[in-house]
PDB file of N, CA and C in Angstrom:
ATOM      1  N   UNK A   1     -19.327 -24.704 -12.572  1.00  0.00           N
ATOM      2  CA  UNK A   1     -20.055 -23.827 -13.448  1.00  0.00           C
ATOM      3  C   UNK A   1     -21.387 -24.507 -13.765  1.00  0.00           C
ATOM      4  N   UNK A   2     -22.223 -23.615 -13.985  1.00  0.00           N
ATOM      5  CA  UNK A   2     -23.638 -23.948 -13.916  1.00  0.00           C
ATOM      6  C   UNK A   2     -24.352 -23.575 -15.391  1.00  0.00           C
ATOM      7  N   UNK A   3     -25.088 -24.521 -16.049  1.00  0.00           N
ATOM      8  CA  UNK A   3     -26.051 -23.864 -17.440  1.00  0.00           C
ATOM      9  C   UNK A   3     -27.169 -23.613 -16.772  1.00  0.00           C
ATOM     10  N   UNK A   4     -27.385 -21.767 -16.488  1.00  0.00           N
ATOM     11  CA  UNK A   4     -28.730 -21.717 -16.264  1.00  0.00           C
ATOM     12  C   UNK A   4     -30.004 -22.480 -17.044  1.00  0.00           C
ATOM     13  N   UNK A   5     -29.946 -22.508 -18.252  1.00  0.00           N
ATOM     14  CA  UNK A   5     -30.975 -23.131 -19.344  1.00  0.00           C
ATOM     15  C   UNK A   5     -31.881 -24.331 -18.667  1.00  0.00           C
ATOM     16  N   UNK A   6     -30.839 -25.140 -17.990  1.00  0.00           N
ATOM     17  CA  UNK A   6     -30.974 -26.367 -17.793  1.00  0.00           C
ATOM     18  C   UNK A   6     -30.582 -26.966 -16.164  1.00  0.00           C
ATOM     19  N   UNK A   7     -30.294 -25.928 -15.161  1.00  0.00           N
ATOM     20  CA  UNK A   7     -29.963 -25.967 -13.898  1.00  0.00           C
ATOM     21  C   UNK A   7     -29.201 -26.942 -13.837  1.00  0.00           C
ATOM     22  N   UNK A   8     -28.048 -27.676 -14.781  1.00  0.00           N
ATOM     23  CA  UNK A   8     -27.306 -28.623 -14.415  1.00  0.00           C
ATOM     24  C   UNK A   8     -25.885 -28.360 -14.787  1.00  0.00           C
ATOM     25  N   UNK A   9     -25.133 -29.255 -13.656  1.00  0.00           N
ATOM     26  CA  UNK A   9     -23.512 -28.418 -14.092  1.00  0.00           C
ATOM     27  C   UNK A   9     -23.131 -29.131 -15.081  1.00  0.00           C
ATOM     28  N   UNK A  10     -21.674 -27.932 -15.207  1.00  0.00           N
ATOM     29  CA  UNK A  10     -21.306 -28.225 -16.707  1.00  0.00           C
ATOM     30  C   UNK A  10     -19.715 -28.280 -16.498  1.00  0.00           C
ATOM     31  N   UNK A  11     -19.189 -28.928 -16.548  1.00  0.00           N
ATOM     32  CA  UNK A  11     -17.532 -28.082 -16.507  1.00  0.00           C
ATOM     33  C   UNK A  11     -17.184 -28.445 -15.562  1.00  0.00           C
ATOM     34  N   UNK A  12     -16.041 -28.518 -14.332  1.00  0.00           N
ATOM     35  CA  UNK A  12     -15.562 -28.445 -13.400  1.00  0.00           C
ATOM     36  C   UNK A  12     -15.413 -27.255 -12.706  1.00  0.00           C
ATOM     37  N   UNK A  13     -15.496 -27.352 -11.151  1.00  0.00           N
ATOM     38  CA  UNK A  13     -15.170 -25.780 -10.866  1.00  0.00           C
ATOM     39  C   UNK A  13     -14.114 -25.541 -10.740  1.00  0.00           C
ATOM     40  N   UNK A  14     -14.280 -23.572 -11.000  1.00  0.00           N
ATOM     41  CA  UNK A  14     -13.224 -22.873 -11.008  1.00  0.00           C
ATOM     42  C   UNK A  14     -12.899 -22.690  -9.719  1.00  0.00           C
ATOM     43  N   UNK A  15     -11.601 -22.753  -9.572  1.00  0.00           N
ATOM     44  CA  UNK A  15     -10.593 -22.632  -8.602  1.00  0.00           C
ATOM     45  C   UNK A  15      -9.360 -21.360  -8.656  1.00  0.00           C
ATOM     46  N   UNK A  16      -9.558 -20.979  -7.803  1.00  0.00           N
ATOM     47  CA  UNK A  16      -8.707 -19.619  -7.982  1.00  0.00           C
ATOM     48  C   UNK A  16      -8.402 -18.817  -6.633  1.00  0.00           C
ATOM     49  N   UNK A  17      -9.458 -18.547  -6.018  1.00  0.00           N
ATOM     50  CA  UNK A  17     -10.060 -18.101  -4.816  1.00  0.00           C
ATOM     51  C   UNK A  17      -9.701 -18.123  -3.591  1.00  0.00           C
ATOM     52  N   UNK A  18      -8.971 -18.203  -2.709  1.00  0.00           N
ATOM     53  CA  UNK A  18      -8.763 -18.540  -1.570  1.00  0.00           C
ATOM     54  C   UNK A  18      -9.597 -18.262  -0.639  1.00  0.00           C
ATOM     55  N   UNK A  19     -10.892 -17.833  -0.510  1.00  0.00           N
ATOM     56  CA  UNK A  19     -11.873 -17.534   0.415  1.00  0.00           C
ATOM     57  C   UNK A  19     -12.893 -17.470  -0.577  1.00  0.00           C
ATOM     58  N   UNK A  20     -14.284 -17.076   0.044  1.00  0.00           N
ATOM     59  CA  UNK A  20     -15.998 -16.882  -0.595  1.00  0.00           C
ATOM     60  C   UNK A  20     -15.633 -15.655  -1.720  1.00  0.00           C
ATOM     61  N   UNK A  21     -16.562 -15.846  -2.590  1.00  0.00           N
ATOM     62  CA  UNK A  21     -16.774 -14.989  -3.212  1.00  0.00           C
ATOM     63  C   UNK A  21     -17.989 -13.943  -3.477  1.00  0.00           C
ATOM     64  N   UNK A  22     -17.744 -12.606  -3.481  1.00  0.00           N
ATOM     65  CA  UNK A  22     -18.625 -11.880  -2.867  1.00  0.00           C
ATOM     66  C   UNK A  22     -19.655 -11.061  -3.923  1.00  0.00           C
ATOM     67  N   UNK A  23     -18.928 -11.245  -5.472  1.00  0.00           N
ATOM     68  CA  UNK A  23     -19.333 -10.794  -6.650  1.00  0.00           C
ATOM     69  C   UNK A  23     -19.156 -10.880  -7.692  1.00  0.00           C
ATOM     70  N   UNK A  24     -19.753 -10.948  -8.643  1.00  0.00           N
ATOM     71  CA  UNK A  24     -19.443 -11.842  -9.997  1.00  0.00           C
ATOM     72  C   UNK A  24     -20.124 -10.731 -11.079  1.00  0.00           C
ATOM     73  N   UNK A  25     -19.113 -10.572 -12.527  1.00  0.00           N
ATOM     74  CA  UNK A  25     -19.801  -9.522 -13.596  1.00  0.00           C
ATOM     75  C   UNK A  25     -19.616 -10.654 -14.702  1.00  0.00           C
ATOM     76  N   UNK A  26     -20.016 -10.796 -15.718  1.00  0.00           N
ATOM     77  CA  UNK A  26     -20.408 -11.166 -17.057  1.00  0.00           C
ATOM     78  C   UNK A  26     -20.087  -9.989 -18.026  1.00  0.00           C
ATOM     79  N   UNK A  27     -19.375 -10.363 -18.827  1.00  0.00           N
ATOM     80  CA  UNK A  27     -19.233  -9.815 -19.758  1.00  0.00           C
ATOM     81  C   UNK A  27     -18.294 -10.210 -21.218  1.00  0.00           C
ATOM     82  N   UNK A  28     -17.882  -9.078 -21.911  1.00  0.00           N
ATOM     83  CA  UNK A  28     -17.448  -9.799 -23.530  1.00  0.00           C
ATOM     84  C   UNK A  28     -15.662  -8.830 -23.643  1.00  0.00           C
ATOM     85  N   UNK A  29     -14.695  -9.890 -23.582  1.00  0.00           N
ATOM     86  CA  UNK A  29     -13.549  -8.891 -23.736  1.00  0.00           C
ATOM     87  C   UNK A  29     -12.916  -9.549 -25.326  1.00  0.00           C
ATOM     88  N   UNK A  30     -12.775  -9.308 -26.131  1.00  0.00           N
ATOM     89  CA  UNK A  30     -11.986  -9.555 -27.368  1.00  0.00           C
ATOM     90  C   UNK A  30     -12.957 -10.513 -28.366  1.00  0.00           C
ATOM     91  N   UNK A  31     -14.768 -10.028 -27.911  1.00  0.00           N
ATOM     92  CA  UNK A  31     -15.264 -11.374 -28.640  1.00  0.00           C
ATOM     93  C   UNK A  31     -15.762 -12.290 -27.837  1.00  0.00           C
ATOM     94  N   UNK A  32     -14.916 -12.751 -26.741  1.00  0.00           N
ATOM     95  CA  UNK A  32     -15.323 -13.834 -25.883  1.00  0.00           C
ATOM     96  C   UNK A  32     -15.833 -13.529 -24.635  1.00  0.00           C
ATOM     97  N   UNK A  33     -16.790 -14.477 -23.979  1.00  0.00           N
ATOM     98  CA  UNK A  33     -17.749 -14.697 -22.953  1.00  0.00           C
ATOM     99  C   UNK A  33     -16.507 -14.389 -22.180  1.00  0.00           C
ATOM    100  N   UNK A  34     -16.531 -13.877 -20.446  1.00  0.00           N
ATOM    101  CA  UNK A  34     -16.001 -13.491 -19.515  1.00  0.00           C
ATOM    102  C   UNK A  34     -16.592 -13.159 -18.285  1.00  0.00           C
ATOM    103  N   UNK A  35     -16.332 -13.842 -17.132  1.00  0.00           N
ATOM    104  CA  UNK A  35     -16.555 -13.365 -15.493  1.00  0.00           C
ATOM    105  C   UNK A  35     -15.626 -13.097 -15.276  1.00  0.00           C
ATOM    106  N   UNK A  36     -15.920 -11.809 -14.140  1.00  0.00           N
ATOM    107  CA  UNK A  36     -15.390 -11.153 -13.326  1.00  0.00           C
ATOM    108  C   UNK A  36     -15.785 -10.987 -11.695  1.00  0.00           C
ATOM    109  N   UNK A  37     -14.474 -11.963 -11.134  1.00  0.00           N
ATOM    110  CA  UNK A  37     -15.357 -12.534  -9.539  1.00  0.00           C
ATOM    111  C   UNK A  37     -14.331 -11.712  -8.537  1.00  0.00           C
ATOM    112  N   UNK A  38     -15.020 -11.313  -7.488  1.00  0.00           N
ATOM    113  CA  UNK A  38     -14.445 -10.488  -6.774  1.00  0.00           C
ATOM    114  C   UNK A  38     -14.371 -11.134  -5.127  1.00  0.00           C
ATOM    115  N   UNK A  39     -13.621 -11.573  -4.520  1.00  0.00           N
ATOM    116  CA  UNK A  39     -13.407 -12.233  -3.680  1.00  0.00           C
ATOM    117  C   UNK A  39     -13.301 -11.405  -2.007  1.00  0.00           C
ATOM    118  N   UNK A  40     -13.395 -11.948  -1.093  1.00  0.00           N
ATOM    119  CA  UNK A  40     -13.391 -11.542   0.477  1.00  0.00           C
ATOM    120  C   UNK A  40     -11.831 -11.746   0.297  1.00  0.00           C
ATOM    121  N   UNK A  41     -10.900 -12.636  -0.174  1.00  0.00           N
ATOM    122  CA  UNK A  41      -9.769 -12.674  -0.104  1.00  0.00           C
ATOM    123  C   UNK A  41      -8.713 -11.695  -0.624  1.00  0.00           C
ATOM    124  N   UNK A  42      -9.958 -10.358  -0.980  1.00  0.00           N
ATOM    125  CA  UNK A  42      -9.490  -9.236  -1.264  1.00  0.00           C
ATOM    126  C   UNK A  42      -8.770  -9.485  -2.631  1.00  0.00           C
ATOM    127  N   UNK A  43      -9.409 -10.301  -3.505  1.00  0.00           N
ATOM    128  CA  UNK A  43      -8.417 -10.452  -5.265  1.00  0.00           C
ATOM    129  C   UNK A  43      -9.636 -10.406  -6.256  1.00  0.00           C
ATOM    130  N   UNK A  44      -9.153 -10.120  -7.171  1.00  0.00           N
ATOM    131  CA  UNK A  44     -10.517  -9.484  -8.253  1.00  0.00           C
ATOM    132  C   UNK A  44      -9.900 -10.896  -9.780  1.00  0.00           C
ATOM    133  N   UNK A  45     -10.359 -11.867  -9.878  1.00  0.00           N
ATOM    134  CA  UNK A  45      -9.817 -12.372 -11.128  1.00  0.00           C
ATOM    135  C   UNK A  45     -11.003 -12.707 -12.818  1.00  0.00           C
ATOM    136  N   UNK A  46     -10.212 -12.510 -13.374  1.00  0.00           N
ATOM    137  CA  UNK A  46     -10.844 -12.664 -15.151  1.00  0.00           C
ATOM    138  C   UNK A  46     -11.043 -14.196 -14.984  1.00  0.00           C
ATOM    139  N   UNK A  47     -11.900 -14.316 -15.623  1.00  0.00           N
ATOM    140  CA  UNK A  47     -12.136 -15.887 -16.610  1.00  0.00           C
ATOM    141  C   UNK A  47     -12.834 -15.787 -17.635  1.00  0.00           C
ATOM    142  N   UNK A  48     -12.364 -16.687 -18.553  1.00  0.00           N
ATOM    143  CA  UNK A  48     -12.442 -17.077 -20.262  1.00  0.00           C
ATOM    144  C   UNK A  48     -13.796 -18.146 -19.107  1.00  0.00           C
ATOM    145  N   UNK A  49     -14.692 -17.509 -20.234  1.00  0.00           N
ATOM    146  CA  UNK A  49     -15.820 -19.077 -20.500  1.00  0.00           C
ATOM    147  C   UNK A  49     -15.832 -19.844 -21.102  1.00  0.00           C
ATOM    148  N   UNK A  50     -15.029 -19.933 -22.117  1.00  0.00           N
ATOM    149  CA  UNK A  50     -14.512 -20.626 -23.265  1.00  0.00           C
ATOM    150  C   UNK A  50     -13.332 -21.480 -22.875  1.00  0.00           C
ATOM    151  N   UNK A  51     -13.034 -21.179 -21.804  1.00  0.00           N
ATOM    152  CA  UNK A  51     -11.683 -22.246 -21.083  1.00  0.00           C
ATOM    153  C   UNK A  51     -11.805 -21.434 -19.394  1.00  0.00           C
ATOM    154  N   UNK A  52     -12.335 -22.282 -18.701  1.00  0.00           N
ATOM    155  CA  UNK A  52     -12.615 -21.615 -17.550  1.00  0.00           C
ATOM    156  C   UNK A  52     -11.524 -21.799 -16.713  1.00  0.00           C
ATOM    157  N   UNK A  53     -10.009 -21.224 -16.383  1.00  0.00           N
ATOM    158  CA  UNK A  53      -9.003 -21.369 -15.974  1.00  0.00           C
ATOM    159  C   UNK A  53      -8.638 -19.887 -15.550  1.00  0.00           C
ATOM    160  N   UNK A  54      -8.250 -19.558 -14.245  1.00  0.00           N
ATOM    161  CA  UNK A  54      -8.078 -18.291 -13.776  1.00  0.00           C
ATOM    162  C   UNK A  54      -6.238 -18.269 -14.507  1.00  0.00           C
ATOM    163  N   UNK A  55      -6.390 -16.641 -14.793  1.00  0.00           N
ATOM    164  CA  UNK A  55      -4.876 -16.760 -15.874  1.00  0.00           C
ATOM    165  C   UNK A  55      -3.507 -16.085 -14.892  1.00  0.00           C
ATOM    166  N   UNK A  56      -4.076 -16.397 -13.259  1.00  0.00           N
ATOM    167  CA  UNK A  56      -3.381 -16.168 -12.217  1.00  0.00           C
ATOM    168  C   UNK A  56      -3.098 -15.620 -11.381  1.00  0.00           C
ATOM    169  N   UNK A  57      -2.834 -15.313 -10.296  1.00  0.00           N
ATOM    170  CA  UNK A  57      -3.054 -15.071  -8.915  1.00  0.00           C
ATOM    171  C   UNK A  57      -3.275 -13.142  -9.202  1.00  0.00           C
TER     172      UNK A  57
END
């Protein structure tokens, strides 16, 4: 994960994915920061920005 602000990483990467990823949304579910990455491996997964951990396959 990347801080645009400051072009330097932040965090470890997220892992989830089994192939490239082809699209990514931003957004706010319950309050909290959230991507939404959409994969060639044909799987669509959520992530908390606030704990960047895919919540599973």
């Amino acid at each position: 994960m990347w801080d645009l602000s400051t072009a330097g990483e932040i965090g470890s990467a997220m892992v989830g994915h089994t192939d490239g990823v082809g699209s990514l949304a931003l957004g706010m579910l319950d309050g909290d920061p959230i991507v939404v990455s959409g994969s060639i491996d044909h799987t669509a997964r959520v992530w908390s920005l606030k704990q960047p951990v895919s919540p599973g396959p």
